[in-house]
Every structure is written in structure tokens, then in C-alpha cells.
Protein backbone atom coordinates (compact mmCIF):
# COMPACT_ATOMS: atom_id res chain seq x y z
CA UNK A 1 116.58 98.75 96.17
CA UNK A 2 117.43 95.37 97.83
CA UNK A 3 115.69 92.92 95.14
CA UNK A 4 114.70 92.58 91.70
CA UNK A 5 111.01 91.39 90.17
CA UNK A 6 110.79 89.33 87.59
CA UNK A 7 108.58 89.71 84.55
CA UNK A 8 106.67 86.86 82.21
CA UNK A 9 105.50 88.52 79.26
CA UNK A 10 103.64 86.72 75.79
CA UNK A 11 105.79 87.04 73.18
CA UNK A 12 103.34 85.81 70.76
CA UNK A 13 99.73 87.18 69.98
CA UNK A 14 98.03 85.93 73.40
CA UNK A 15 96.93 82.52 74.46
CA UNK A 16 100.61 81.18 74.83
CA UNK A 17 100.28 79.55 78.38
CA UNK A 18 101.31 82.54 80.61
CA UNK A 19 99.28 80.92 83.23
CA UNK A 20 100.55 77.53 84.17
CA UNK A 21 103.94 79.13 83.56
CA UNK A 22 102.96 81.65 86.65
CA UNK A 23 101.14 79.15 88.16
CA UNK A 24 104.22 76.75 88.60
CA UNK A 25 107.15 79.75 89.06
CA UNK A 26 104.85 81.39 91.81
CA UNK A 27 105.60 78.67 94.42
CA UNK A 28 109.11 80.62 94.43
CA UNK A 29 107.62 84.28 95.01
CA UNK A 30 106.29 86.08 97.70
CA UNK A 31 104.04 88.12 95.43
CA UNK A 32 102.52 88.16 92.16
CA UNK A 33 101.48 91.02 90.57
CA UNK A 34 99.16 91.22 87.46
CA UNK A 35 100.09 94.51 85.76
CA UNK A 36 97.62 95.19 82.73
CA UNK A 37 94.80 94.21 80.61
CA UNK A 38 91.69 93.10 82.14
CA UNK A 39 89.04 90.32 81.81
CA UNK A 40 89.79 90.23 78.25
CA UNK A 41 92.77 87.79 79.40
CA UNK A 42 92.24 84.14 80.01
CA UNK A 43 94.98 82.54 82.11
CA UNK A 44 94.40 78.71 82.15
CA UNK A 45 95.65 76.48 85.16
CA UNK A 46 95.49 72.79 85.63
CA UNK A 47 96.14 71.69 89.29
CA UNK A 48 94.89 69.64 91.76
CA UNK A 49 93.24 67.91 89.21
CA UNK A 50 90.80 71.18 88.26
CA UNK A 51 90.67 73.54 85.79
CA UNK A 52 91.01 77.25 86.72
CA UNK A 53 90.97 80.35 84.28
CA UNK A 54 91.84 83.63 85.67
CA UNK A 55 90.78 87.09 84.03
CA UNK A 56 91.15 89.21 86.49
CA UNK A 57 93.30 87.57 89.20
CA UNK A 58 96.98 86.67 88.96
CA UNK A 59 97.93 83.19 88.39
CA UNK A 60 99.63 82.93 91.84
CA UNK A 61 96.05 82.50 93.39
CA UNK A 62 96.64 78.99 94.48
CA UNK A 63 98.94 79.34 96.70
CA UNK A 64 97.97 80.36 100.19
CA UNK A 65 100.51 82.77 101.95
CA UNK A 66 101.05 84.65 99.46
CA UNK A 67 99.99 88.01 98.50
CA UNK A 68 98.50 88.87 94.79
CA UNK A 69 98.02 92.09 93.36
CA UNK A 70 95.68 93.50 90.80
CA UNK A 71 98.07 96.58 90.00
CA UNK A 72 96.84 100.11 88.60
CA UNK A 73 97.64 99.19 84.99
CA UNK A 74 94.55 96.50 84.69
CA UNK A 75 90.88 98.15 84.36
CA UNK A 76 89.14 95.76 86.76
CA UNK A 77 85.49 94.40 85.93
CA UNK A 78 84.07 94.23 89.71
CA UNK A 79 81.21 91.48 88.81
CA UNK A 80 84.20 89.39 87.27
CA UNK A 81 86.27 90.21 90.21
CA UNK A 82 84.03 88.36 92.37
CA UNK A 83 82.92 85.78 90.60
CA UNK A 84 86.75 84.59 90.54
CA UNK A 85 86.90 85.16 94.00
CA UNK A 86 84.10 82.83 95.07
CA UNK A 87 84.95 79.92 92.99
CA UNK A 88 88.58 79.83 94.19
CA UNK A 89 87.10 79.59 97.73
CA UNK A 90 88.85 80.37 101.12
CA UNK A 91 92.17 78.23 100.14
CA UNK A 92 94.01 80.80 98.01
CA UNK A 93 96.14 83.42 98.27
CA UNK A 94 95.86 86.93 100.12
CA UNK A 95 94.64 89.90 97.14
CA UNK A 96 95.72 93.16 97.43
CA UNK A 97 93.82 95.86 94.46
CA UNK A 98 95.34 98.70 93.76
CA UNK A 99 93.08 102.26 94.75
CA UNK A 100 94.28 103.33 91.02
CA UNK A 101 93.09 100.39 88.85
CA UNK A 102 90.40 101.84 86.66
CA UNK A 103 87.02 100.42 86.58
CA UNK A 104 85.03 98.82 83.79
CA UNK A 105 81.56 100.39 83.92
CA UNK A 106 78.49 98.89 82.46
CA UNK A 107 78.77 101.41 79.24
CA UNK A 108 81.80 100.75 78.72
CA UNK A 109 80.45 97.12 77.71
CA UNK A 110 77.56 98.23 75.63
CA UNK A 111 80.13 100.66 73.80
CA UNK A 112 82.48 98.00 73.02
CA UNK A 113 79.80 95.81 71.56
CA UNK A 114 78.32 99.22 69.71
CA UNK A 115 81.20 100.51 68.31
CA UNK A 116 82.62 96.99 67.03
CA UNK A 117 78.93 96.17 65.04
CA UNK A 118 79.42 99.57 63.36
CA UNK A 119 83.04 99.58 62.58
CA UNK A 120 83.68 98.22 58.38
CA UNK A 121 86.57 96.92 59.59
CA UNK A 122 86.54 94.91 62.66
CA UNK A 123 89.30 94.36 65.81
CA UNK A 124 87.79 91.00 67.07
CA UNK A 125 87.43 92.48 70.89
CA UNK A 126 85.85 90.44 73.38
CA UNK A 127 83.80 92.76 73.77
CA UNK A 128 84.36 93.31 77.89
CA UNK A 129 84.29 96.83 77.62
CA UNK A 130 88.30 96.81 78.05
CA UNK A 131 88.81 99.07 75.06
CA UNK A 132 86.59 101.77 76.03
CA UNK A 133 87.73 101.19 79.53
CA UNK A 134 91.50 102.11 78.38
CA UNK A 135 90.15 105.09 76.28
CA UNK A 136 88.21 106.23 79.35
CA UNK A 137 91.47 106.25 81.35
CA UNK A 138 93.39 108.01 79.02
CA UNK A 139 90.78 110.52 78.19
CA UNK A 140 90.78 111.31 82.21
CA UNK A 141 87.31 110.82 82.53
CA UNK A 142 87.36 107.47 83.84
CA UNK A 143 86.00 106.05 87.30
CA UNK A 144 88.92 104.73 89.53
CA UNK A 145 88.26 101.86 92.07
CA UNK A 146 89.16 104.86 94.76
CA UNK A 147 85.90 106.29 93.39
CA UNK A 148 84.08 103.87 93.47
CA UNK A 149 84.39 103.20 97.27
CA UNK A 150 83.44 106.29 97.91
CA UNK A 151 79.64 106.25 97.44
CA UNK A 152 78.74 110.04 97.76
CA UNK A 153 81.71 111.11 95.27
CA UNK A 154 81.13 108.06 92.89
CA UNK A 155 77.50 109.53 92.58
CA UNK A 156 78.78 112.74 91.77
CA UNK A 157 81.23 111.79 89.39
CA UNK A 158 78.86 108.84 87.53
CA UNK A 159 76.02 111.40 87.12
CA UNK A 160 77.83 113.56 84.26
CA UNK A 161 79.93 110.79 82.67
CA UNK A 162 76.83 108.55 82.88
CA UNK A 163 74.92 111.32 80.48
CA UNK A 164 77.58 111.70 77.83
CA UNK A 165 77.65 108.71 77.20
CA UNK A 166 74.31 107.93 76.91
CA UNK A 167 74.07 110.27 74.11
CA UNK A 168 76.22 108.51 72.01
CA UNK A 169 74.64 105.49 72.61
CA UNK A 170 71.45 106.80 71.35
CA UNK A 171 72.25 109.36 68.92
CA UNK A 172 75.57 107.76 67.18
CA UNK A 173 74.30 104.20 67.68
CA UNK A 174 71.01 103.79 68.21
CA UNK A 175 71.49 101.98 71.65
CA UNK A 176 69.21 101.91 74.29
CA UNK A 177 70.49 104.23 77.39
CA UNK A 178 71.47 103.23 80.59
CA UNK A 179 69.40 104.48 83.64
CA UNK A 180 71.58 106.04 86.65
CA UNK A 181 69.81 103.56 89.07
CA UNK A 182 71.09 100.82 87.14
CA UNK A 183 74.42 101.89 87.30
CA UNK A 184 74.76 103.27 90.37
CA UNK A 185 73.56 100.84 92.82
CA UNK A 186 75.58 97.62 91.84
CA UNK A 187 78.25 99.17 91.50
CA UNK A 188 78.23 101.39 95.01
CA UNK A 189 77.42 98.03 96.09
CA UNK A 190 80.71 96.59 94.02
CA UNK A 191 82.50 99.72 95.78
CA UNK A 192 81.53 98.46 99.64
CA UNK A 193 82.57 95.19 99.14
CA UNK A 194 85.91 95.87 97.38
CA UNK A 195 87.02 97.90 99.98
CA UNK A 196 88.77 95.52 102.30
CA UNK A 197 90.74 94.74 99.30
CA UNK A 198 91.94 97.83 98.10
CA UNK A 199 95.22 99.44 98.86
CA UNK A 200 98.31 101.14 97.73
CA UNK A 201 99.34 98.17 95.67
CA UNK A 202 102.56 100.31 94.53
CA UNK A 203 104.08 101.06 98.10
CA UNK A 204 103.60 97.08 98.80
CA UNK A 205 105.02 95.77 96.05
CA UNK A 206 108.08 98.25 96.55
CA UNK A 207 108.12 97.32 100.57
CA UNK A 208 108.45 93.48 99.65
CA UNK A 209 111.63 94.27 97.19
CA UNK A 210 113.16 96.36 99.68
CA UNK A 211 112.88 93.22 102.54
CA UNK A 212 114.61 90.96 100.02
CA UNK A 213 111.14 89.23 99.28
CA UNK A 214 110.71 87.44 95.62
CA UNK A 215 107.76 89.10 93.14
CA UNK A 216 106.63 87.88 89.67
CA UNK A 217 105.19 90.23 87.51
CA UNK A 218 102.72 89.12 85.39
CA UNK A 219 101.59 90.30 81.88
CA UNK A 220 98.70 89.53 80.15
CA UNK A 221 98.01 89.12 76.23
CA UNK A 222 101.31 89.19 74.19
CA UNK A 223 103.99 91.83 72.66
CA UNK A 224 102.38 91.18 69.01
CA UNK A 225 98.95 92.87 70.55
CA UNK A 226 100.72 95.78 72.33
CA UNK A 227 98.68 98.67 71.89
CA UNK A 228 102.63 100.91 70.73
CA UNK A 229 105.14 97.70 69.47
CA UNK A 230 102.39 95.12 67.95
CA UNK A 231 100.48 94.66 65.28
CA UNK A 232 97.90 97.92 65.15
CA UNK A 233 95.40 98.32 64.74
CA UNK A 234 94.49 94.77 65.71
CA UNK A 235 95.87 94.83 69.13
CA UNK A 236 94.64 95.48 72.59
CA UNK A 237 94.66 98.82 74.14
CA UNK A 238 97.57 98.30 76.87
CA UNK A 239 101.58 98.09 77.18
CA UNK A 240 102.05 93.67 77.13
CA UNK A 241 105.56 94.06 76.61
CA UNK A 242 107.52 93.86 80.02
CA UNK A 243 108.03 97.39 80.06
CA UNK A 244 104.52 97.63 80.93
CA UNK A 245 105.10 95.80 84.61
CA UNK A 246 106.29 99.20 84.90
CA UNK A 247 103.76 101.97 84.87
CA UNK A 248 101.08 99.25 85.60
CA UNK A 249 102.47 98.52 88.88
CA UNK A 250 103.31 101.74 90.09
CA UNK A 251 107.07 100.73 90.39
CA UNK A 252 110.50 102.05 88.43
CA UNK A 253 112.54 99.94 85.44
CA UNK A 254 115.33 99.37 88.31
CA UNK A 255 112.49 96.97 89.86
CA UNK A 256 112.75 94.61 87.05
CA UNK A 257 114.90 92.24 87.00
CA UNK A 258 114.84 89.26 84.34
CA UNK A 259 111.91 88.83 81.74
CA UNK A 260 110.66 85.48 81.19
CA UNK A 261 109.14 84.94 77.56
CA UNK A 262 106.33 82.64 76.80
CA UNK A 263 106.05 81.30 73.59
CA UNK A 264 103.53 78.52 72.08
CA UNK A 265 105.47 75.38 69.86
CA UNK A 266 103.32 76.71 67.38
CA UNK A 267 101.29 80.01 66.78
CA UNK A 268 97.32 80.81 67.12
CA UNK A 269 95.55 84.53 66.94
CA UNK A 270 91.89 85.32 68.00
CA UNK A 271 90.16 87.82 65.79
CA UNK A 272 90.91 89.67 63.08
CA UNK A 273 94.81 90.54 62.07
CA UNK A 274 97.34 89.67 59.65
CA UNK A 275 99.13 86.32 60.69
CA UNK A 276 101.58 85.47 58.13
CA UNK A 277 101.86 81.56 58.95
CA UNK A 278 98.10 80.97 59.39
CA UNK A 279 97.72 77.55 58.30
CA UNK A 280 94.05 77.26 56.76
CA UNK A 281 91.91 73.35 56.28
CA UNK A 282 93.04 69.91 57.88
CA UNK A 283 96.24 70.93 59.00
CA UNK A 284 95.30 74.15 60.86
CA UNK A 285 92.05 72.28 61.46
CA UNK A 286 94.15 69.42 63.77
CA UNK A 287 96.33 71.83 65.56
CA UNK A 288 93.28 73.70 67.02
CA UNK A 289 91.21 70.36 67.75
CA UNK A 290 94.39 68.87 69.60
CA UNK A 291 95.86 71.92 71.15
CA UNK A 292 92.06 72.74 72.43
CA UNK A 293 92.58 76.25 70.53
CA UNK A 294 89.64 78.14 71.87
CA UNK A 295 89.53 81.34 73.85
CA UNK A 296 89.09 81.42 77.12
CA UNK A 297 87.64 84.19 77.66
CA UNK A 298 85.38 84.43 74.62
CA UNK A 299 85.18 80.44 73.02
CA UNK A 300 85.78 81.72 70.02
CA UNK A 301 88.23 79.38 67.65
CA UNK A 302 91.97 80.22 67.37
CA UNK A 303 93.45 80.99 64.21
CA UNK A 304 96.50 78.49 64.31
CA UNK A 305 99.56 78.04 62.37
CA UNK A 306 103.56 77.23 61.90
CA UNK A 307 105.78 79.41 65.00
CA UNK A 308 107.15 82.58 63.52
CA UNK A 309 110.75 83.13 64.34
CA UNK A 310 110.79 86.66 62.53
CA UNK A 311 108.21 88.09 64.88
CA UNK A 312 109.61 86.25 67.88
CA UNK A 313 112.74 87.85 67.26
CA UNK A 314 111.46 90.71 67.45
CA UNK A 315 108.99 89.78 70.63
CA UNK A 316 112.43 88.55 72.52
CA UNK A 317 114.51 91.62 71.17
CA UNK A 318 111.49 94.60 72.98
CA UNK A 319 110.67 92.36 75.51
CA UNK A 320 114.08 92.14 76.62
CA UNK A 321 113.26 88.20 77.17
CA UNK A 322 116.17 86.05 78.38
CA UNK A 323 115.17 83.17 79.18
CA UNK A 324 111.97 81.24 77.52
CA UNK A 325 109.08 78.86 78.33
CA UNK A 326 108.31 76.55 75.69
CA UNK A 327 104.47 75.40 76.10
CA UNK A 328 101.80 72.98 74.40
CA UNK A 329 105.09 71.01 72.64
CA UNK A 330 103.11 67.51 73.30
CA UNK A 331 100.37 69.53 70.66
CA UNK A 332 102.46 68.35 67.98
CA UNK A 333 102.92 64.94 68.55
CA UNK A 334 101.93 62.76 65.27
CA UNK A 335 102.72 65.42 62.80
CA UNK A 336 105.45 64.15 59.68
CA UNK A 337 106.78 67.31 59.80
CA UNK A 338 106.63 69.98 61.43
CA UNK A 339 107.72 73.83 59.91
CA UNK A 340 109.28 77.42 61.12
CA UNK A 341 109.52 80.49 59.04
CA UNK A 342 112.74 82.07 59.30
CA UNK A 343 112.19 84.87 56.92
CA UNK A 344 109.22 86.43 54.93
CA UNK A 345 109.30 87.27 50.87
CA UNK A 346 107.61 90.67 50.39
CA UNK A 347 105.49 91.64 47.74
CA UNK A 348 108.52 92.82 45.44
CA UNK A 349 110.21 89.07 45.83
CA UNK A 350 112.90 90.51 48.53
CA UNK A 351 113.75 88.26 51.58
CA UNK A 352 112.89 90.38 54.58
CA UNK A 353 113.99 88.66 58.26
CA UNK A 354 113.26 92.08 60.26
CA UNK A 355 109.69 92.19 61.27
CA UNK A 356 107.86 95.23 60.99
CA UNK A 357 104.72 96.15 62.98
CA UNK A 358 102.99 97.53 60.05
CA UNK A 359 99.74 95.39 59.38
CA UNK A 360 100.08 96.35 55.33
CA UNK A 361 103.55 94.46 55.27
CA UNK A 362 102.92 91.78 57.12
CA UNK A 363 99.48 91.16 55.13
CA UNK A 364 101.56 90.67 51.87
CA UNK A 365 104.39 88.72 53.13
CA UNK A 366 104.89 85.20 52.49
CA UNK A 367 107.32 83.09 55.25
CA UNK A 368 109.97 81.28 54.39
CA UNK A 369 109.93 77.86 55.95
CA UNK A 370 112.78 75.67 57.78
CA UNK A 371 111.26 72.17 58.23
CA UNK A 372 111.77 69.55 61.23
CA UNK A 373 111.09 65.80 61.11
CA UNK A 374 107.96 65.18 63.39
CA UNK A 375 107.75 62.61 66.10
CA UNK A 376 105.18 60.05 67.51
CA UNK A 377 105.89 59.69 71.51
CA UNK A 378 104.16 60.43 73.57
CA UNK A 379 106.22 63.70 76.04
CA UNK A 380 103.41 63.67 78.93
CA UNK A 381 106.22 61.45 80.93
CA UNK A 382 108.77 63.75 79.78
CA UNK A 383 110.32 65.59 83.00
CA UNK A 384 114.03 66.12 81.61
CA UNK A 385 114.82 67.77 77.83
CA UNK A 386 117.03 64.20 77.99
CA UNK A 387 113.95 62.26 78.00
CA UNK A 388 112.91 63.79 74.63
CA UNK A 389 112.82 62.14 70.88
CA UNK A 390 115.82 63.25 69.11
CA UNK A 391 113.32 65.22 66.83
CA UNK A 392 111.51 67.46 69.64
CA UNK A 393 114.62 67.91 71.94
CA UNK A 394 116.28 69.44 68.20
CA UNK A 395 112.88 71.91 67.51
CA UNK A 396 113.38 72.98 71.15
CA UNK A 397 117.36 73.48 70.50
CA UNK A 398 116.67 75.14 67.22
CA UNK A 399 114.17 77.73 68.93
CA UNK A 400 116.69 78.60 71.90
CA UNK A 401 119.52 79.32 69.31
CA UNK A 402 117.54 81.13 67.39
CA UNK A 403 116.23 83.60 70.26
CA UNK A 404 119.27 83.54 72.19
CA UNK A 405 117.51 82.75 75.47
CA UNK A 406 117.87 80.06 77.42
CA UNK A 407 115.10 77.11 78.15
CA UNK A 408 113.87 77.52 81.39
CA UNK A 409 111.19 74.69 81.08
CA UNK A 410 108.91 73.00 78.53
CA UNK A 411 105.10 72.20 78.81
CA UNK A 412 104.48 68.03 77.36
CA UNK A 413 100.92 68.27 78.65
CA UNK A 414 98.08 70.34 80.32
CA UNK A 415 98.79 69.96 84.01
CA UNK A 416 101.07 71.83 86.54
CA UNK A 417 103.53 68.46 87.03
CA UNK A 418 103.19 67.69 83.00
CA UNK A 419 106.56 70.27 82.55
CA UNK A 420 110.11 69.62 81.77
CA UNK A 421 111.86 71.94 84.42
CA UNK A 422 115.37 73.04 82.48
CA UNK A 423 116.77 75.99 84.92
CA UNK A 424 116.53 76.93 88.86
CA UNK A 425 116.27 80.18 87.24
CA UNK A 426 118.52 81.37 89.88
């Protein structure tokens, strides 16, 4: 194989600014390829003096020319799909779906909504039917966006699936059952219109690394919420980590090339989870008013605290990250001091520094902190890691030593140009 793709991959629990980072590298790549989740994700971009927020559709959709790929490893909401599609408008980028994707069917929704009221102890899903979606897949008695362009074997297939599940949603939950009309004709519909969109995303991606051609891979959520390496059962129900570009895009590990890992100056979680360095009242209060800490996809308010090295070691160690992208630094402008755990004390008063996945450990640790005099300039104007106060350019020297990854750039505000380039990442 001629070239190598690249990966960006969380390494934090979501919400760390994957987009703008893909946003601004894809200007460099011929492709970009989404590789899992679905329209649970919420990829921000700030350009041309607009707001965009992908859920469904890569991060490289500004740029004309290029191609963009929804790969097998995301379960694609159709309705979403579209609605993306028609705000963007005619100036963006070429989309390619992959035949394989699976498809998130109007059950799938109610389910996820169903099952989470019932449950004692809740996830926090955002309830897009992305769970059930996954389980679906996995169970191999989900709908594939294949079937669903063909209307006389999607009818088949829906009829049978579309009566299961109906029981359970009346006789397990009480729910009011979906009617095959209602089902079946959006989504044929959905199935017509997708067509001139869907392809053998695999065989494309592989073509354009065999003719030398540049693709980004692109992850969505973060390695803490992978459904095997994060913190379970409060995670999502794919493979974040950039092992997941992977069997999501239909391509083999000698496809990958570098991993880029994104990582928030400070940390935030939606939903429920352990989150050793939560900071609760006026502190945690000001990081989540300043840093605009609600979710994208769902509004819901971010649970925000100090960064984590102990976790992002481990993040950086199974996402094989090498170099990193430092966003939302500007958020902590004004603070007197600003803190890092470097270790956690366990319940027994014994220093632990390895993380460990296990959501009974990490719900009785306490961190350890390292603490860093604060600043008061303003970064926004900031475009070299020269131009920063002594205090932020040593928290951004301190994280890279730490993680053993180079700084490939810095966000100092929301917008595309508000970044402090530090590598040609070639």
C-alpha cells in the first residue's frame, strides 16, 4: 500500500474539540472518513463566521473537492442525514456512504428512551437510538443502508423485525407500538433518496491510499467511552479508540498511519459515570459557563473538572497517540491557579498512577493534584506557542512531557484561525 491514513481520536470522555481539529487538518487531505458512532456525536465548527455541528457527517464537509465518507462502522440516522445535508447547502464537499453502515430505525429510538426510564441505574444516552442500533448490529438482525435501498427486500426484512420488537415495547415496557406504515414508508422513502450516495466506501478509501492521496480518519466520542478500553458500563456502544478507524472503515491496521489525540485543557463528561476530578459549585460552575460546556447533541450541561493525566496516559498509551491537539486553553484564562492530577489515592491510602477501567476503582479514588500559576491574557491573538504567558506556554509543556507526544497545535479561541499551529505534521 502506497500511503498511510491518519487517525484523530478523543482521548478524553467526548466533547474535546475533534471537530475544528478535523475541520482545520482536512484542508491537507483528500478524504475524510468518519468511522463510528452516530448522531450521538456533536462535532462543532466555527468558520466563515458560522457555526456548524456535525452528527452524522465528517468534519471535512467544508471543503469542496473533497470526498467524505460515512464508513460502515457509524449506524446512520437517515432524517439526521439530511437535515445536515441541506443546511450545509451546495458548497461542501462530495459524500460517499458506505452500503454497510447500519441504520437507525424509528424503534430503535423509542427503545433507547424505554429501556433508559426503566433502568435503576442510568447510562445518560442521548437517547438517538444509537445503543440499540449497535445491539441490533451485533445481534445480526439489523437493517443495513443496502437494505434499505432496496424497497421490496427492506419490506420483507422490516415486517418480522418490526413485530419483535413491538412486543417488547408493549409487553416489557408498556410502550405504544409502532405501525408498519409508519415505518416503512419514510424510510423506503429515506432508502430512494440515499441511493446516489451510497457506495463501497471501503474499496474508495483503499483506491485513494493506493494513488498516494492523503485521508483523515475521524473518530467520534473519546477512548474513556469505548464500549472494550473505557469506562463501562457508562460508555457508548462502539470502538473510539483509533483502532476502531479500522473495522469501521472497512480497511487493514497497515492503513493507519499516525494517530492524532485530542485532548481538552481541562476535563468535562455528559451523563452519568465516575469522573475522579469533577469539580462541583463556583469553580466547576465557571469552567462550564466560559467554556460553553453543553452538549451538542443533547444541551444537556457538562460535568467539568481539573485534566486527568492518569487517564490520559492511559488514552495516549491504547490510542497509540503521538502527537496531540491541545483545545479550549483560552477557557482558562482568569483562573489563580489552575490544577492536574498526576496520581489517584485509593480507598486503602495507596498512590495508584495506572488507571484502571473499572468504574468501582475509579469511583473511590481521590487525585492527586500538581498545581500551575494561572494567567490573565488574553491567547485569542496567540498564533505561535512563543506568543504565550510564561504560565500557559509551561501547562502546555508540562502536558506534552507528560504524554510523550508532541504539540501539533493549540486552540486560544472558538474559530478555525483562533489556533496556534506547532507542527507541519509532516
Amino acid at each position: 500500500m502506497r500511503g498511510k491514513g491518519d487517525v484523530v481520536v478523543g482521548l478524553q470522555f467526548g466533547d474535546e474539540g475533534k471537530g475544528r481539529v478535523v475541520d482545520l487538518l482536512a484542508g491537507g487531505y483528500d478524504v475524510v472518513a468518519r468511522y463510528q458512532g452516530g448522531a450521538n456525536a456533536g462535532h462543532t465548527v466555527v468558520a466563515m463566521g458560522r457555526k456548524f455541528v456535525f452528527h452524522l457527517l465528517p468534519s471535512g464537509m467544508l471543503y469542496p473537492g473533497k470526498l467524505c465518507v460515512v464508513g460502515n462502522g457509524v449506524v446512520l440516522d437517515p432524517e439526521q442525514f439530511f437535515r445536515e445535508l441541506e443546511e450545509l447547502g451546495p458548497e461542501r464537499a462530495e459524500v460517499l456512504v458506505s452500503g454497510c453502515a447500519h441504520v437507525v430505525m424509528p424503534y430503535h429510538k423509542v427503545l433507547d428512551a424505554l429501556e433508559e426510564e426503566a433502568k435503576e441505574r442510568r447510562i445518560g444516552t442521548t437517547r438517538r437510538g444509537i445503543g440499540p442500533a449497535y445491539a441490533d448490529k451485533h445481534g445480526r438482525s439489523g437493517i443495513r443502508v443496502y437494505d434499505l435501498c432496496d424497497e421490496r427486500g427492506f419490506a420483507e426484512k422490516l415486517r418480522p423485525i418490526l413485530e419483535l420488537k413491538n412486543r417488547v415495547i408493549e409487553r416489557v415496557y408498556g410502550g405504544r407500538p409502532l405501525s408498519f406504515e409508519e415505518v416503512y414508508e419514510p424510510y423506503a422513502d429515506y432508502g430512494r433518496r440515499l441511493k446516489p450516495f451510497v457506495g463501497d466506501a471501503s474499496s474508495a478509501i483503499l483506491e485513494a491510499l493506493r494513488g498516494g492521496r492523503r485521508v483523515l480518519f475521524e473518530g467520534a466520542q473519546g477512548v474513556m467511552l469505548d464500549v472494550d478500553v473505557g469506562t463501562y458500563p457508562y460508555v457508548t456502544s462502539s470502538s473510539t479508540t483509533s483502532a476502531g478507524a479500522c473495522v469501521g472503515t472497512g480497511v487493514p491496521p497497515t492503513a493507519v498511519g499516525r494517530v492524532i489525540g485530542v485532548v481538552k485543557a481541562y476535563a468535562t463528561r455528559v451523563g452519568e459515570g465516575p469522573f475522579p476530578t469533577e469539580l462541583e459549585g463556583d469553580l466547576g460552575e465557571h469552567l462550564r459557563r466560559v467554556g460553553h460546556e453543553y452538549g451538542a447533541t443533547t444541551g444537556r450541561p457538562r460535568r467539568c473538572g481539573w485534566l486527568d493525566l492518569v487517564a490520559l496516559k492511559y488514552a495516549v498509551e491504547v490510542s497509540g497517540a503521538e502527537a496531540l491537539a491541545i483545545t479550549k486553553l483560552d477557557v482558562l484564562k482568569g483562573l489563580e491557579e489552575i490544577r492536574v492530577c498526576v496520581a489517584y489515592v485509593d480507598a486503602g491510602g495507596t498512590r495508584r498512577e495506572r488507571f484502571v477501567p473499572e468504574t468501582g476503582f475509579l469511583s473511590q479514588v481521590k487525585p492527586v493534584y500538581r498545581s500551575f500559576k494561572g494567567w490573565d491574557e488574553d491567547l485569542s491573538g496567540c498564533r505561535k506557542l512563543e506568543d504565550l504567558p510564561s504560565a500557559a506556554r509551561e501547562y502546555v509543556e508540562f502536558l506534552a512531557s507528560q504524554l510523550g507526544a508532541e504539540v501539533l497545535m493549540v486552540g486560544v479561541g472558538a474559530s478555525r484561525e483562533e489556533t496556534i499551529l506547532c507542527s507541519s505534521w509532516r
